[in-house]
Protein backbone atom coordinates (compact mmCIF):
# COMPACT_ATOMS: atom_id res chain seq x y z
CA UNK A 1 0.00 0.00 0.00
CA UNK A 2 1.60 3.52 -1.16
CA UNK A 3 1.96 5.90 1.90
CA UNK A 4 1.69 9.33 1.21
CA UNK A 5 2.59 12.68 3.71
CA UNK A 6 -0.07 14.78 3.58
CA UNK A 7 1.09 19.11 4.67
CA UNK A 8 -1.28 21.54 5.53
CA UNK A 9 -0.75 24.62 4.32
CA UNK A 10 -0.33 27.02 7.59
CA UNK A 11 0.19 24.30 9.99
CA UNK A 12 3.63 24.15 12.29
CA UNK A 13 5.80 21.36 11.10
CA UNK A 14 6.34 18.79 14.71
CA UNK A 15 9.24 19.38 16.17
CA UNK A 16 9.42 15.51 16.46
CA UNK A 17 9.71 12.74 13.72
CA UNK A 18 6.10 12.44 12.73
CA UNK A 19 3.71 13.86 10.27
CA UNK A 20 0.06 15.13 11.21
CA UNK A 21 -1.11 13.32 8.47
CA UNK A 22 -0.81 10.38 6.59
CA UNK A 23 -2.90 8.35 3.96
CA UNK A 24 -2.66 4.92 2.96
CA UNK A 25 -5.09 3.70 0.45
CA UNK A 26 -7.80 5.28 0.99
CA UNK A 27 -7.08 5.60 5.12
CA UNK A 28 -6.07 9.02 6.65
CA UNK A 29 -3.94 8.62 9.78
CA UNK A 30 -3.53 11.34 12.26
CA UNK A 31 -1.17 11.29 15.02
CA UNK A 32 -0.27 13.37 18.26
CA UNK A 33 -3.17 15.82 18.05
CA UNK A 34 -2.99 17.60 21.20
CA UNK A 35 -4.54 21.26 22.06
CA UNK A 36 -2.40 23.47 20.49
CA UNK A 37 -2.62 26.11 18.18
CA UNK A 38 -2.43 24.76 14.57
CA UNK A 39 -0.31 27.39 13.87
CA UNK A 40 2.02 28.32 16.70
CA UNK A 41 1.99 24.70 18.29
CA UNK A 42 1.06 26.80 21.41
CA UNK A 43 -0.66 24.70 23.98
CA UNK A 44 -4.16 26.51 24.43
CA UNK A 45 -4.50 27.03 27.85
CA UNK A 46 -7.86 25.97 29.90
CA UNK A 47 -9.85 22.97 31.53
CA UNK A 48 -10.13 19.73 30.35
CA UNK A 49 -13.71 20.55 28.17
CA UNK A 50 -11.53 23.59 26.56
CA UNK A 51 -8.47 21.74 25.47
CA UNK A 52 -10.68 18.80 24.57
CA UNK A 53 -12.68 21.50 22.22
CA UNK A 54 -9.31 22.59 20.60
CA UNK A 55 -7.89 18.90 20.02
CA UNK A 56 -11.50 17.91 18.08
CA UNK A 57 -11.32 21.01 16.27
CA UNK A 58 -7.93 20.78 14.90
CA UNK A 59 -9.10 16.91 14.05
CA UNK A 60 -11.78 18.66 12.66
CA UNK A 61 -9.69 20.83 10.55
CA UNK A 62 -6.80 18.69 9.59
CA UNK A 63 -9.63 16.04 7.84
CA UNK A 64 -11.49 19.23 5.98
CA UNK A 65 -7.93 20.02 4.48
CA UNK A 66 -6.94 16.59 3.52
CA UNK A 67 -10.35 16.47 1.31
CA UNK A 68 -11.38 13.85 3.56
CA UNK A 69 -15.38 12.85 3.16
């Protein structure tokens, strides 16, 4: 099965030796998605139901730009 990187446009690059996204076949695999800032990789600050918010969103947002369906 081909394995191919998938890069958001305006997302931080991990500082570690993964990708956000990966598809394989017709999979998407998404790793390490914490509540951080897209962006900045800034933790976002808050209680468990905020940071739980954030992590679905960027989810949310990293499927939407990978033309998932």
């Amino acid at each position: 099965m081909k394995k191919e990187i998938i890069s958001v446009p305006g997302v931080k690059a991990p500082d570690s030796p993964f990708n956000h996204v990966v598809k394989a076949g017709q999979l998407l695999f998404l790793t390490s998605q914490l509540s951080c800032d897209l962006k900045t990789g800034e933790i976002v600050p808050g209680n468990i139901e905020i940071q739980t918010r954030k992590a679905l969103e960027n989810i949310k947002y990293l499927l939407d730009a990978s033309d998932s369906s």
